[in-house]
Protein backbone atom coordinates (compact mmCIF):
# COMPACT_ATOMS: atom_id res chain seq x y z
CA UNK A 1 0.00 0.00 0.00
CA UNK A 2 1.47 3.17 -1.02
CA UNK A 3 1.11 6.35 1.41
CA UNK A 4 -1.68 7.75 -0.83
CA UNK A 5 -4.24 5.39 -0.02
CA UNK A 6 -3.33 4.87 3.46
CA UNK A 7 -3.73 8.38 4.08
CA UNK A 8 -7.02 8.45 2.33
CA UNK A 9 -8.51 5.19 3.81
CA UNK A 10 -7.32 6.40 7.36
CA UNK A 11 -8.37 9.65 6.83
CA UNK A 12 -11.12 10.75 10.06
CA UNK A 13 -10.18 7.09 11.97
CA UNK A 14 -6.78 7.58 12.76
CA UNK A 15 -4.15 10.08 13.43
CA UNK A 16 -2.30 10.41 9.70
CA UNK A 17 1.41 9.24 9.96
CA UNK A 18 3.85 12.41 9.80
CA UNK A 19 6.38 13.28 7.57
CA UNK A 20 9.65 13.28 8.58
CA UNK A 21 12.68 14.31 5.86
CA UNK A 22 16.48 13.79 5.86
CA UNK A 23 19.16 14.77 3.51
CA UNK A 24 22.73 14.22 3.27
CA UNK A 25 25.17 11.37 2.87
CA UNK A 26 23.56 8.16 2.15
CA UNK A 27 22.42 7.17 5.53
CA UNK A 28 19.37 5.33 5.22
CA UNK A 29 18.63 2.11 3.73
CA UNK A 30 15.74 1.08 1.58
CA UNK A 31 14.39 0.06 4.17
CA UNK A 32 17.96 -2.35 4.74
CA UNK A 33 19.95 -1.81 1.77
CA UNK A 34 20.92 0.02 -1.27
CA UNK A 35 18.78 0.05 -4.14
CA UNK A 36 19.34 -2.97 -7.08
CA UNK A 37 22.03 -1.05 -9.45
CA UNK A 38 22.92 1.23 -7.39
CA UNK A 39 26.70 2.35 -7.52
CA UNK A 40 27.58 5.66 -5.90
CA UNK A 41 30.79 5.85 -8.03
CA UNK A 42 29.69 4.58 -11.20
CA UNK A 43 32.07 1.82 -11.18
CA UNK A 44 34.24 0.57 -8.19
CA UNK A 45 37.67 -1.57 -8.28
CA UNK A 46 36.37 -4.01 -5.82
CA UNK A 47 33.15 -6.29 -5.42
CA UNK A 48 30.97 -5.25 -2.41
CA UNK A 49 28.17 -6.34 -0.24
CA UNK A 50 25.77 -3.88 -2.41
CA UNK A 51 23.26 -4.23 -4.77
CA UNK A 52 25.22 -3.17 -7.88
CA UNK A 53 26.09 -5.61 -10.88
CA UNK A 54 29.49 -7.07 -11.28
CA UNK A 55 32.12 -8.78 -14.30
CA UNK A 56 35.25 -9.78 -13.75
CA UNK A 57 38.18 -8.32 -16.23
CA UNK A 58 42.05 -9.57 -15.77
CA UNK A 59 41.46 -11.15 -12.37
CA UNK A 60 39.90 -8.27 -10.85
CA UNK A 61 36.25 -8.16 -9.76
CA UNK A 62 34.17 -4.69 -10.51
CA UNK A 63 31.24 -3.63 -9.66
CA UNK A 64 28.73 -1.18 -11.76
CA UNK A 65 25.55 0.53 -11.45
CA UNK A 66 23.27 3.38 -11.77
CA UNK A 67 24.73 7.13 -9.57
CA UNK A 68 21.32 8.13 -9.61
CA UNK A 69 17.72 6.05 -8.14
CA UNK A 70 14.56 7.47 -7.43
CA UNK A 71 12.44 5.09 -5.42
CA UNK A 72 9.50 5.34 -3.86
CA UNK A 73 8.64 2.09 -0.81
CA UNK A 74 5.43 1.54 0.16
CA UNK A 75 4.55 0.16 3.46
CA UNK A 76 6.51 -2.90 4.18
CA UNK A 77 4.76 -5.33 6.67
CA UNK A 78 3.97 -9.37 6.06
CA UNK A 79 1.08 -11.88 7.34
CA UNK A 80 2.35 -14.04 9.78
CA UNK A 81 0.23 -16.57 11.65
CA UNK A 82 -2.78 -14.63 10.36
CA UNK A 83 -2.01 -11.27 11.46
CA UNK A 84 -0.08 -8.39 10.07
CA UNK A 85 3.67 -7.62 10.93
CA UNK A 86 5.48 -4.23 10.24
CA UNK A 87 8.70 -4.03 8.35
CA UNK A 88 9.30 -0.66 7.10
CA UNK A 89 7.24 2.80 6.56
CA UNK A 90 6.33 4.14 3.29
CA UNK A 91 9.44 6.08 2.06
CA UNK A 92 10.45 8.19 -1.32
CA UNK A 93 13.99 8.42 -1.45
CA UNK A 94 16.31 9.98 -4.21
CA UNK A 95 19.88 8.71 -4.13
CA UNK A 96 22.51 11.00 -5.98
CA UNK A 97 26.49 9.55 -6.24
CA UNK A 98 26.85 9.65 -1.91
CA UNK A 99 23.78 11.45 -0.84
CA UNK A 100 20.37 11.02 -0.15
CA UNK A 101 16.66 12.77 0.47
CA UNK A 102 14.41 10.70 2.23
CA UNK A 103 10.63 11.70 2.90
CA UNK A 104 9.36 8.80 4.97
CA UNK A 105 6.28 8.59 7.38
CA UNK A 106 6.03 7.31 10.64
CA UNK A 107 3.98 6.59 13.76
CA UNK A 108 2.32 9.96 14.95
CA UNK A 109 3.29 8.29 18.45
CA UNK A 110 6.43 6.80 19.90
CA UNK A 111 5.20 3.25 19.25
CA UNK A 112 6.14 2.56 15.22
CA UNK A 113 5.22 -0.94 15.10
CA UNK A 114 1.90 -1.24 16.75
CA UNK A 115 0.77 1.86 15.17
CA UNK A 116 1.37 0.55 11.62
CA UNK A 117 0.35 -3.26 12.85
CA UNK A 118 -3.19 -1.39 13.82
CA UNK A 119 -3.24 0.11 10.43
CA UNK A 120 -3.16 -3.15 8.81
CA UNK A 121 -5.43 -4.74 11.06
CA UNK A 122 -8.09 -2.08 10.25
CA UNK A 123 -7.73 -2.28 6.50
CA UNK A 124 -6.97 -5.76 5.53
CA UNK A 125 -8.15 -7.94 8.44
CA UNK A 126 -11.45 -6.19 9.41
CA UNK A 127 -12.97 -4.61 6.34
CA UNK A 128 -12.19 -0.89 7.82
CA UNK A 129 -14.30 -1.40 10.69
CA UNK A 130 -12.99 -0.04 14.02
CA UNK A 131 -15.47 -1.47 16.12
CA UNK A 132 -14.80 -4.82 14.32
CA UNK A 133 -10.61 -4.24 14.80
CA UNK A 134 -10.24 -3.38 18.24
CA UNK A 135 -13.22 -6.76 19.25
CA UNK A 136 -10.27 -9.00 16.99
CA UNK A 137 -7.50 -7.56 18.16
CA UNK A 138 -5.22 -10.28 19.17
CA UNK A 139 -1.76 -9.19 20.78
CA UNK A 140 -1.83 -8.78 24.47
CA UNK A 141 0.91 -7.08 26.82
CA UNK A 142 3.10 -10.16 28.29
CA UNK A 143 2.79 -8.44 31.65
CA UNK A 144 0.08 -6.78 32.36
CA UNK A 145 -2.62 -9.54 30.24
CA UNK A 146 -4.05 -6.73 28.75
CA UNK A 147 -4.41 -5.49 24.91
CA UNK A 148 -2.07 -3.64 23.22
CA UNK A 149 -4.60 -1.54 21.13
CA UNK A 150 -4.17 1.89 21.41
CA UNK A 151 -7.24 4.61 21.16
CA UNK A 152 -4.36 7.55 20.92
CA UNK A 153 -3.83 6.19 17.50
CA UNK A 154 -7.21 7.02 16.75
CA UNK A 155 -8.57 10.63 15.60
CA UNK A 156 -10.49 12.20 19.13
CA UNK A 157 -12.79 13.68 17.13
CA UNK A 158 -14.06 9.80 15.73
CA UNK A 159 -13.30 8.69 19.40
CA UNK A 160 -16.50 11.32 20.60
CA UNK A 161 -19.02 9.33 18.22
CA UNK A 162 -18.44 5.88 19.83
């Protein structure tokens, strides 16, 4: 899911994630790693752990790729035993020889992953329903036996109706 329609589908529910930018020497990953191609020089002497392509010419291993990448990440998360588990936030990131602008979005709270987890629970395991999401919510605190859902998430104004 790309930011766009998670901003529009959450829209009046819950708080919108917040922007948050960065730019300057490559820094952060995408969400782990370099982008495929991606060679800040162009061409390097020496095969590295990175995402660019490689030949081999007189015993010597080079590596090759693009200076430039322009990517844009939707939200990373994966179904695991039937519920949803956050990887990474939406990001667009530009990557120019050995810097980098990021826009990314995160949590508008302290909490990343069970603010995006609730996100995905509301849109893809109960039909955008709130009342239905926070019934099924599954993940309890270890200590105190009590759920983790978290009505600060939520927009106050949507919190009044219910």
């Amino acid at each position: 899911m790309n930011i766009k329609e998670i901003k529009t589908d959450l829209k009046g529910v819950f708080k919108l994630p917040i922007k948050k930018y960065y730019f300057g020497k490559i820094y952060y990953g995408t969400p782990y790693f370099s982008p495929w191609n991606f060679c800040n020089t162009v061409i390097k002497s020496k095969k590295q752990f990175d995402r660019c392509k490689s030949f081999k010419l007189f015993d010597k291993e080079f590596s090759y790729g693009w200076p430039i990448k322009i990517i844009n990440y939707n939200l990373g998360w994966k179904d695991k035993f039937n519920s949803p588990r956050f990887e990474w936030s939406p990001s667009f990131q530009i990557w120019f020889f050995n810097w980098q602008f990021c826009i990314w979005w995160i949590a508008p709270n302290k909490n990343e992953d069970n603010y995006w987890e609730m996100v995905l629970w509301y849109l893809k395991y109960s039909d955008k329903d709130i009342n239905k999401a926070k019934k099924t919510w599954g993940w309890i605190d270890y200590d105190t036996k009590k759920s983790t859902w978290d009505d600060r998430n939520l927009n106050l104004q949507y919190l009044a109706q219910y």
